[in-house]
Protein backbone atom coordinates (compact mmCIF):
# COMPACT_ATOMS: atom_id res chain seq x y z
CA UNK A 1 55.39 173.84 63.14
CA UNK A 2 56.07 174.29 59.63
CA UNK A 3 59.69 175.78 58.70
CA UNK A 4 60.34 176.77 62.14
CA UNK A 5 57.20 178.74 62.39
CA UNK A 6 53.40 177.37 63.54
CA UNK A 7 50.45 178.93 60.95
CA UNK A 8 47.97 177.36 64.39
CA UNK A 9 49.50 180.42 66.28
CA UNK A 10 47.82 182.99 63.38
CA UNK A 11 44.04 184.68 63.69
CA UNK A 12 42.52 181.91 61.33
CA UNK A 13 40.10 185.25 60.37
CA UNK A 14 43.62 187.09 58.78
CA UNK A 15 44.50 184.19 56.75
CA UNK A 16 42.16 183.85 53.50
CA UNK A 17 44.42 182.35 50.71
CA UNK A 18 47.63 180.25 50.23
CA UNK A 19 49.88 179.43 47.45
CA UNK A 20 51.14 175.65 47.23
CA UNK A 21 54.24 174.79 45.22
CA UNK A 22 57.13 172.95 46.49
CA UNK A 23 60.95 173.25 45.81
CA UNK A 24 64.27 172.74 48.61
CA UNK A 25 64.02 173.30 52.09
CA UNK A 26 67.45 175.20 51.96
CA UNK A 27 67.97 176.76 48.49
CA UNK A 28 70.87 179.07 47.69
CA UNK A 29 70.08 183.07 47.31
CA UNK A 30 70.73 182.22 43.11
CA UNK A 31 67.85 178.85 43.30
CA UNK A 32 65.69 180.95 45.30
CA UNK A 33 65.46 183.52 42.52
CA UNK A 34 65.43 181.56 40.15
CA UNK A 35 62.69 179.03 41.25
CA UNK A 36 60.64 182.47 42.30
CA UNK A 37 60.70 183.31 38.45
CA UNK A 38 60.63 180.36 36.09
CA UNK A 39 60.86 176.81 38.23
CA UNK A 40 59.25 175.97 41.31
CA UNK A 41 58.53 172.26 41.95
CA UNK A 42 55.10 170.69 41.72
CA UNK A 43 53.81 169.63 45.00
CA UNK A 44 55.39 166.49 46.46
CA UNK A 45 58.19 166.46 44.08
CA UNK A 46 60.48 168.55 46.73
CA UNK A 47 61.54 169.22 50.23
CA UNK A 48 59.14 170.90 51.63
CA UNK A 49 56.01 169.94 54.10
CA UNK A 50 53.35 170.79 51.74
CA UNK A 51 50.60 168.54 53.56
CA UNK A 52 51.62 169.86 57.03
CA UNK A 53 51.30 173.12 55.70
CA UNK A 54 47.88 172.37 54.14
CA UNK A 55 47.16 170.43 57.57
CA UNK A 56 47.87 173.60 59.23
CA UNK A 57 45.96 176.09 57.72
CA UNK A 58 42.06 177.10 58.88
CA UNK A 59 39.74 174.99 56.82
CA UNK A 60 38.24 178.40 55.23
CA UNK A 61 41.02 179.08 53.28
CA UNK A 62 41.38 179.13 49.15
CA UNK A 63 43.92 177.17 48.03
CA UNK A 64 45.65 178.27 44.90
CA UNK A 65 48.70 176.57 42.95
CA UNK A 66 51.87 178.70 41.94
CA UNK A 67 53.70 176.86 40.26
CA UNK A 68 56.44 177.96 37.21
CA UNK A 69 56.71 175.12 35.11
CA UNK A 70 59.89 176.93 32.84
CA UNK A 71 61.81 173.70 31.50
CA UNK A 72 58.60 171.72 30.59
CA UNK A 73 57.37 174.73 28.69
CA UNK A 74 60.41 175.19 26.78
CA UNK A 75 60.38 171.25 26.13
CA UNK A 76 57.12 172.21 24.34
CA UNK A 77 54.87 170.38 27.40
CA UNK A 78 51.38 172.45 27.04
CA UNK A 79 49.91 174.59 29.15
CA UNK A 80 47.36 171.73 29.68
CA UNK A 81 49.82 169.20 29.44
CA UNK A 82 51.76 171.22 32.68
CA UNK A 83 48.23 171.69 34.77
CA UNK A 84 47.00 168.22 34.19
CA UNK A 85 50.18 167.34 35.74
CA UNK A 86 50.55 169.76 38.65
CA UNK A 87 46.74 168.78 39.67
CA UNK A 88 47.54 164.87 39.63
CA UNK A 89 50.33 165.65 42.09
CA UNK A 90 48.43 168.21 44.14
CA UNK A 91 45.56 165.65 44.80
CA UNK A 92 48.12 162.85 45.67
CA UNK A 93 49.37 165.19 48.16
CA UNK A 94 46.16 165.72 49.57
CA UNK A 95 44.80 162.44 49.50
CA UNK A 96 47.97 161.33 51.92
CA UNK A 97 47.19 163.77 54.75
């Protein structure tokens, strides 16, 4: 069960992509729009079950990364610079499940 709700119990056929970021398992109305817009957390950095998730979902499925990166942009971090570092984390992730 992920979040209080099992991904097992879906049609595997009805689910073809998902979007991995991470952030607070309980964030405020304000965070949640906020971290929607301009700062979600890289994978592993938050509070959410991002491998169980992963874990849970049919092996055909795309896996893409959303991931606002706001602060490190506007601390002049490069677009490279910001994916090099959201893939390092994404494949520790993975690697632990």
């Amino acid at each position: 069960m992920i979040l209080g709700f099992d991904l097992r119990r879906l049609d595997p056929a009805r689910i073809g992509l998902a979007q991995l970021c991470d952030g607070p398992r309980s964030p405020t109305f304000e965070q949640y729009a906020h971290n929607a817009l301009c700062e979600r957390q890289i994978p592993g950095t938050g509070e959410l079950p991002v491998a169980d998730f992963v874990a849970a979902l049919p092996p055909h499925v795309v896996i893409g990364l959303e991931v606002p990166l706001g602060s490190l942009a506007a601390e002049g971090c490069t677009p490279l610079e910001r994916a090099r570092r959201l893939m390092d984390a994404t494949r520790e992730v993975l690697a632990g499940m």
